[in-house]
Protein backbone atom coordinates (compact mmCIF):
# COMPACT_ATOMS: atom_id res chain seq x y z
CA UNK A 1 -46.62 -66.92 135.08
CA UNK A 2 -50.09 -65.89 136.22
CA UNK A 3 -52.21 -68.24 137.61
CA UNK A 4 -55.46 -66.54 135.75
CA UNK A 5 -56.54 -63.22 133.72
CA UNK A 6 -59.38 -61.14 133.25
CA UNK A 7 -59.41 -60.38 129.57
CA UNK A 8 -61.98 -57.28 129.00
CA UNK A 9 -64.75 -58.67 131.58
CA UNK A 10 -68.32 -57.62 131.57
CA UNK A 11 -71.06 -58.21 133.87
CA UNK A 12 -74.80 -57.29 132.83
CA UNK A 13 -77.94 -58.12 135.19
CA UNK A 14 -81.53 -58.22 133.59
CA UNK A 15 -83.12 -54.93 134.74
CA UNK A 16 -87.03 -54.43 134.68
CA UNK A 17 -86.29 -50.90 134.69
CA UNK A 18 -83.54 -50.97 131.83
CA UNK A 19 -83.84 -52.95 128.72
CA UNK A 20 -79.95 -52.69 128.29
CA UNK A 21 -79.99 -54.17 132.36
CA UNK A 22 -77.62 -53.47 134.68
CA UNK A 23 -74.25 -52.96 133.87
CA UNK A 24 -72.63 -54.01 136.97
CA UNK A 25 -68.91 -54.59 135.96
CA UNK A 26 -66.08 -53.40 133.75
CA UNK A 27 -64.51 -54.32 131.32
CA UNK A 28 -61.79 -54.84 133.57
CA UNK A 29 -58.78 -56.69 132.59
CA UNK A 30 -55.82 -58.02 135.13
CA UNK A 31 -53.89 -60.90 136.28
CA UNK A 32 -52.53 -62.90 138.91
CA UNK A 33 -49.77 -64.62 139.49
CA UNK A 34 -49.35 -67.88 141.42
CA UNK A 35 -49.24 -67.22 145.15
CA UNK A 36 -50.01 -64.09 144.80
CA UNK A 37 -52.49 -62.30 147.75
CA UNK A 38 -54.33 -59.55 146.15
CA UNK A 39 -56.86 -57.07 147.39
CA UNK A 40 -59.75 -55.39 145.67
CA UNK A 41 -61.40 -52.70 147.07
CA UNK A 42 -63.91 -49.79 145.82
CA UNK A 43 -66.67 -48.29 146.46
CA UNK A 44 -70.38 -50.16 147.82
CA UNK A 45 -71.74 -51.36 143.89
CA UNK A 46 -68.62 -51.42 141.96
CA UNK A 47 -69.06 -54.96 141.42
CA UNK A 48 -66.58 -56.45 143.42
CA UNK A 49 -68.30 -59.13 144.49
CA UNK A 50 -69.58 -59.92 141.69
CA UNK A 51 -65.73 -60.11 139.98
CA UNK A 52 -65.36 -63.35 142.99
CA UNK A 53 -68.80 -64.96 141.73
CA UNK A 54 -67.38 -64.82 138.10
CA UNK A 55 -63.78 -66.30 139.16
CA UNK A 56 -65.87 -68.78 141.19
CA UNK A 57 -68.02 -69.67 138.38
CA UNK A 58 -71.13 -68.46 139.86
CA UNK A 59 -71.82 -66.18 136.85
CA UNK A 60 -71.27 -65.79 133.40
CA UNK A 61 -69.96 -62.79 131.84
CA UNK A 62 -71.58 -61.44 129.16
CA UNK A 63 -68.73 -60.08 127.19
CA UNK A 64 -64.59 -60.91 127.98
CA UNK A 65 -63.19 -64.14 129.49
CA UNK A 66 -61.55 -65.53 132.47
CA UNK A 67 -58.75 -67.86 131.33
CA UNK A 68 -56.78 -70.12 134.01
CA UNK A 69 -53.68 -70.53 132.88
CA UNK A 70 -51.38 -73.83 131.81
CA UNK A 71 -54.72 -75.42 133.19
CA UNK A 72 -56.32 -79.38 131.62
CA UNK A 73 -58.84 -79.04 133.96
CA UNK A 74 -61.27 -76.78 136.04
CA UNK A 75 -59.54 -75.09 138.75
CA UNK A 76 -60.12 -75.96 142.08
CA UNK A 77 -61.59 -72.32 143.95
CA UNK A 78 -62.16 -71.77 147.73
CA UNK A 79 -64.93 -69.41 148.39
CA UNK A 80 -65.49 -67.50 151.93
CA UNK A 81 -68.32 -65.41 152.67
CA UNK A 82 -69.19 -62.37 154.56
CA UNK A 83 -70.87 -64.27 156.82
CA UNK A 84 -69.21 -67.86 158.18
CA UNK A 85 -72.31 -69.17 156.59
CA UNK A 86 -71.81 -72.80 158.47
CA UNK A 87 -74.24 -75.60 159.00
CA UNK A 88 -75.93 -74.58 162.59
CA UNK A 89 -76.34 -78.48 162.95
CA UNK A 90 -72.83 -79.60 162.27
CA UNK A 91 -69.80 -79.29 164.54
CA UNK A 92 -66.38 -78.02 163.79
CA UNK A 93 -64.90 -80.86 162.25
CA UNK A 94 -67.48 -81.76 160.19
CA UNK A 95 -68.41 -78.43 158.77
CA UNK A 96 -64.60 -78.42 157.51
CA UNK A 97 -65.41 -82.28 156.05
CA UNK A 98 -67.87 -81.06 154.08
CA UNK A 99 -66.02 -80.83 150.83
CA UNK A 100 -63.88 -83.90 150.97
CA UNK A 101 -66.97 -85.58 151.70
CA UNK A 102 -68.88 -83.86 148.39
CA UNK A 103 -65.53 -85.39 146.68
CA UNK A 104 -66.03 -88.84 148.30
CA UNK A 105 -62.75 -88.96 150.37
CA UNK A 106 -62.05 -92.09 152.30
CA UNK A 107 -63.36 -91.25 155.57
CA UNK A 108 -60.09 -91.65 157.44
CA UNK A 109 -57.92 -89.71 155.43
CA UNK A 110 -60.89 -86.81 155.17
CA UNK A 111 -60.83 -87.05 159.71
CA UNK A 112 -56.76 -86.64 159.41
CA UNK A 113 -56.75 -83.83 156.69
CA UNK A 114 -59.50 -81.94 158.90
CA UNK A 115 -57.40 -82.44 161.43
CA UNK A 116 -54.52 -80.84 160.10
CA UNK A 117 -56.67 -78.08 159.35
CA UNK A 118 -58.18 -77.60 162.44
CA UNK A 119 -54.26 -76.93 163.76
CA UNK A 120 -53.64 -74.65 161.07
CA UNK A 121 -56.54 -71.90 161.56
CA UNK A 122 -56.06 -72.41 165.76
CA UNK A 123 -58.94 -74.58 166.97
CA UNK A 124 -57.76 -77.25 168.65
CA UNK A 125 -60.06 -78.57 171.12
CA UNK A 126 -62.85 -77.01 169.52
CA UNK A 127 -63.70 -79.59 166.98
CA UNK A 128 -66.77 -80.95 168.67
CA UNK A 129 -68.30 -77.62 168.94
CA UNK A 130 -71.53 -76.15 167.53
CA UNK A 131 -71.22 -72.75 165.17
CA UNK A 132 -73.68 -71.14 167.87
CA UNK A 133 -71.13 -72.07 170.67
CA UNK A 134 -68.19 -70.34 168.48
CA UNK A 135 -67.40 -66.47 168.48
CA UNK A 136 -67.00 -64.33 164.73
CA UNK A 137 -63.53 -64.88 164.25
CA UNK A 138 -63.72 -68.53 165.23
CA UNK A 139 -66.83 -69.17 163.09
CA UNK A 140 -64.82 -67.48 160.02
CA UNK A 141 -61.55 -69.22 160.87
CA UNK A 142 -63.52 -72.25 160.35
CA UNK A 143 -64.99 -71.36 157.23
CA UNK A 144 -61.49 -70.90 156.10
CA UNK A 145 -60.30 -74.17 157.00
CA UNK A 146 -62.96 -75.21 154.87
CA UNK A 147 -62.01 -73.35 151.78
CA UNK A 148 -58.61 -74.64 152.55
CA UNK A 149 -59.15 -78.03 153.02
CA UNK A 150 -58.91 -79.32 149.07
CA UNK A 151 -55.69 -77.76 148.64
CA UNK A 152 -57.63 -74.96 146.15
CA UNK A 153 -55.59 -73.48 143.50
CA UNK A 154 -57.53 -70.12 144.09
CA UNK A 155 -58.79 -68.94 147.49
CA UNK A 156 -61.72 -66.19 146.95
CA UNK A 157 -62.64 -64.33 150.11
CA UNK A 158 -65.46 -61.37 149.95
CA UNK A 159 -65.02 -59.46 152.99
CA UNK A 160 -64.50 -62.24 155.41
CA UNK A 161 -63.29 -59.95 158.56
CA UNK A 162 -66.62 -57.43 157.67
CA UNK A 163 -69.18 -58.49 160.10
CA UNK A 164 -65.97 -58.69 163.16
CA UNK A 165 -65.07 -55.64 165.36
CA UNK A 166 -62.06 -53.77 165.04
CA UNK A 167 -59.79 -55.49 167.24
CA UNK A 168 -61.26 -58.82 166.40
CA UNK A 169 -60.61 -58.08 162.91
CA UNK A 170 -56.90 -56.68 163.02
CA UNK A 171 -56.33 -60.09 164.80
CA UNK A 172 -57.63 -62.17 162.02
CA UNK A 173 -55.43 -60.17 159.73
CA UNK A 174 -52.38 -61.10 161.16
CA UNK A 175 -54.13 -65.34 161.44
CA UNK A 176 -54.88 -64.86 157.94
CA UNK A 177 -51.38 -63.80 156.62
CA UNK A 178 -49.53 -66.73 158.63
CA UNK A 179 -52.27 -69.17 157.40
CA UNK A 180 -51.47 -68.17 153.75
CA UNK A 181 -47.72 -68.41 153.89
CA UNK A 182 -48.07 -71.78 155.57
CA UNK A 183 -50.80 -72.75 152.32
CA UNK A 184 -48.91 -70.75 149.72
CA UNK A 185 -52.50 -70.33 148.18
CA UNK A 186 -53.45 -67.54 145.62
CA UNK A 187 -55.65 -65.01 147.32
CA UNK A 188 -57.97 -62.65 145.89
CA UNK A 189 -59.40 -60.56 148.44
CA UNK A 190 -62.67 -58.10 148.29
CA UNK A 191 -62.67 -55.25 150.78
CA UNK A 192 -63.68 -51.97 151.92
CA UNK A 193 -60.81 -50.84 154.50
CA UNK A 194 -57.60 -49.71 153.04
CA UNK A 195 -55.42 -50.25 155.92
CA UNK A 196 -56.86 -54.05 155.56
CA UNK A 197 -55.86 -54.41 152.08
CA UNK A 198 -52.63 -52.55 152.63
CA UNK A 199 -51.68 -54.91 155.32
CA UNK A 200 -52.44 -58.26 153.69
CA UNK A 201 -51.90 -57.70 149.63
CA UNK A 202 -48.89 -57.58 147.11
CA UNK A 203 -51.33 -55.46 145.25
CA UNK A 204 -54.49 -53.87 145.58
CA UNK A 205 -56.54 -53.28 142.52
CA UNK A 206 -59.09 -50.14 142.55
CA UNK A 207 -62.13 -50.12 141.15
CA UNK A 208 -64.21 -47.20 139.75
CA UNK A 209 -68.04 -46.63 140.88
CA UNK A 210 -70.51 -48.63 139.24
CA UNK A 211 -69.40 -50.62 136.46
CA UNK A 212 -66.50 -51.39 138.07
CA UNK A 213 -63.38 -50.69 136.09
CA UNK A 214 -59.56 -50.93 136.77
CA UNK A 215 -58.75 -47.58 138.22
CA UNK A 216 -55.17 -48.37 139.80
CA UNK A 217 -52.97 -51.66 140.31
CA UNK A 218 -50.62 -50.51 143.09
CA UNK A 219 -47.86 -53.10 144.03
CA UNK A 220 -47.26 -52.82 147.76
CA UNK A 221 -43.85 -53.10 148.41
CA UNK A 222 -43.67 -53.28 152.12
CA UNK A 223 -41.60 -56.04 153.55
CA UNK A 224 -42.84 -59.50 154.74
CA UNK A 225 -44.03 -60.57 157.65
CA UNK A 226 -46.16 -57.87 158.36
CA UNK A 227 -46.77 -56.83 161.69
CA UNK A 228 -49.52 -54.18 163.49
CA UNK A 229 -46.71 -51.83 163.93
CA UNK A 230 -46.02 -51.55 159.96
CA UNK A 231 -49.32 -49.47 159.94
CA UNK A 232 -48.09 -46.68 161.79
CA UNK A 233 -44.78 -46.47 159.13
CA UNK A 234 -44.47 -43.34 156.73
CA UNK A 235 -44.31 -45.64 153.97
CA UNK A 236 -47.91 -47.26 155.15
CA UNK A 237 -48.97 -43.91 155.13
CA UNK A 238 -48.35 -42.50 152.06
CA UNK A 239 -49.28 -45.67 150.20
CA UNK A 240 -52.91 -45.21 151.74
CA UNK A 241 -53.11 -41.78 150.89
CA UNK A 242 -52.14 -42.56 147.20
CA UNK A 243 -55.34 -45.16 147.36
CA UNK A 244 -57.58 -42.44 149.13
CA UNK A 245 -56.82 -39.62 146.54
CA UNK A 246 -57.33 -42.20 143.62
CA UNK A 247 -60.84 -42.67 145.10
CA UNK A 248 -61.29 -38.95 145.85
């Protein structure tokens, strides 16, 4: 049973230049199931991002629908940035509040569900500090813990590890894949590195150059938990070189 599907999506911006605009995406169509963790990757304007903003809401397709299945009401979506984007005046805790607060959550039981949050993404005794006192993966594993904290049926992350170095960001790969099988949340993933999206996903979707359309869906069968030493296995290998020759 798939959580949501694309149905023939289309994404046109208003171009000065073009009267038709900008035809930044598809149509693409796909699905996901619940749980799933699925990557997208392709190349710099294939409008990947701007697939996340339309899951999220954020825009409105011009052509196509998104339809959430078995759903009465409007899922609930997590959304992490790039960049940890966190309120500079805030601390730890109560940048991960934040949306319990927006939803008027008795203040106790917002403080304890932090809390529990604050264990999960590995920041204990951090939860009085500042986002300029915090390094890039700690900034971003709070930003998770945000998008995590109202139980979201949909996590959307655009290229959360992109602005980390290397080993920083191998590190959060392996946080990232123990924080979702504790959650059990569906993840759909934008990124540029293959070994990333090999490593994390149960499929990574490919997208063509600019408008973006559904060049492979390749299930990646390699076993669960993942470790760093997986990436070194023939069968890592020649699942990455599949991707790179479909982009070739």
């Amino acid at each position: 049973m798939p959580i949501f599907s694309v149905h023939n999506l289309s994404i046109i911006f208003p171009d000065e230049q073009n009267a038709a605009g900008l035809h930044a995406l598809g149509p693409v169509s796909f699905s996901v199931r619940e749980r799933e963790f699925v990557c997208v990757l392709g190349p710099s304007g294939s409008g990947k991002s701007t697939l996340l903003r339309a899951l999220a809401g954020l825009i409105a397709p011009q052509r196509g629908e998104i339809r959430f299945e078995g759903r009465q009401s409007e899922p609930k979506v997590g959304f992490v940035f790039q960049q940890a984007a966190l309120m500079p005046w805030r601390s730890v805790l109560q940048n991960i509040l934040l949306p319990l607060e927006m939803e008027k959550m008795p203040a106790a039981q917002a403080r304890l569900r932090a809390q529990e949050m604050v264990a999960l993404v590995g920041l204990q005794g951090f939860e009085n500090s500042l986002p300029r006192d915090l390094s890039g993966g700690m900034a971003q594993r709070v930003s998770l813990a945000r998008a995590l904290i109202h139980n979201p049926d949909l996590l959307l992350l655009d290229e959360p590890f992109g602005s980390l170095d290397a080993l920083t960001r191998e590190k959060m790969w392996e946080e990232l894949l123990r924080i979702w099988q504790a959650q059990q949340t569906t993840v759909l993933m934008v990124t540029h590195s293959i070994s990333e999206a090999l490593f994390l996903a149960d499929r990574v979707l490919l997208l063509s150059a600019r408008p973006g359309r559904l060049k492979v869906d390749l299930p990646v069968s390699l076993p669960r938990p993942r470790r760093e030493a997986m990436r070194y296995t023939p069968a890592f290998g020649a699942l990455a070189q599949q991707l790179k020759a479909a982009i070739e």
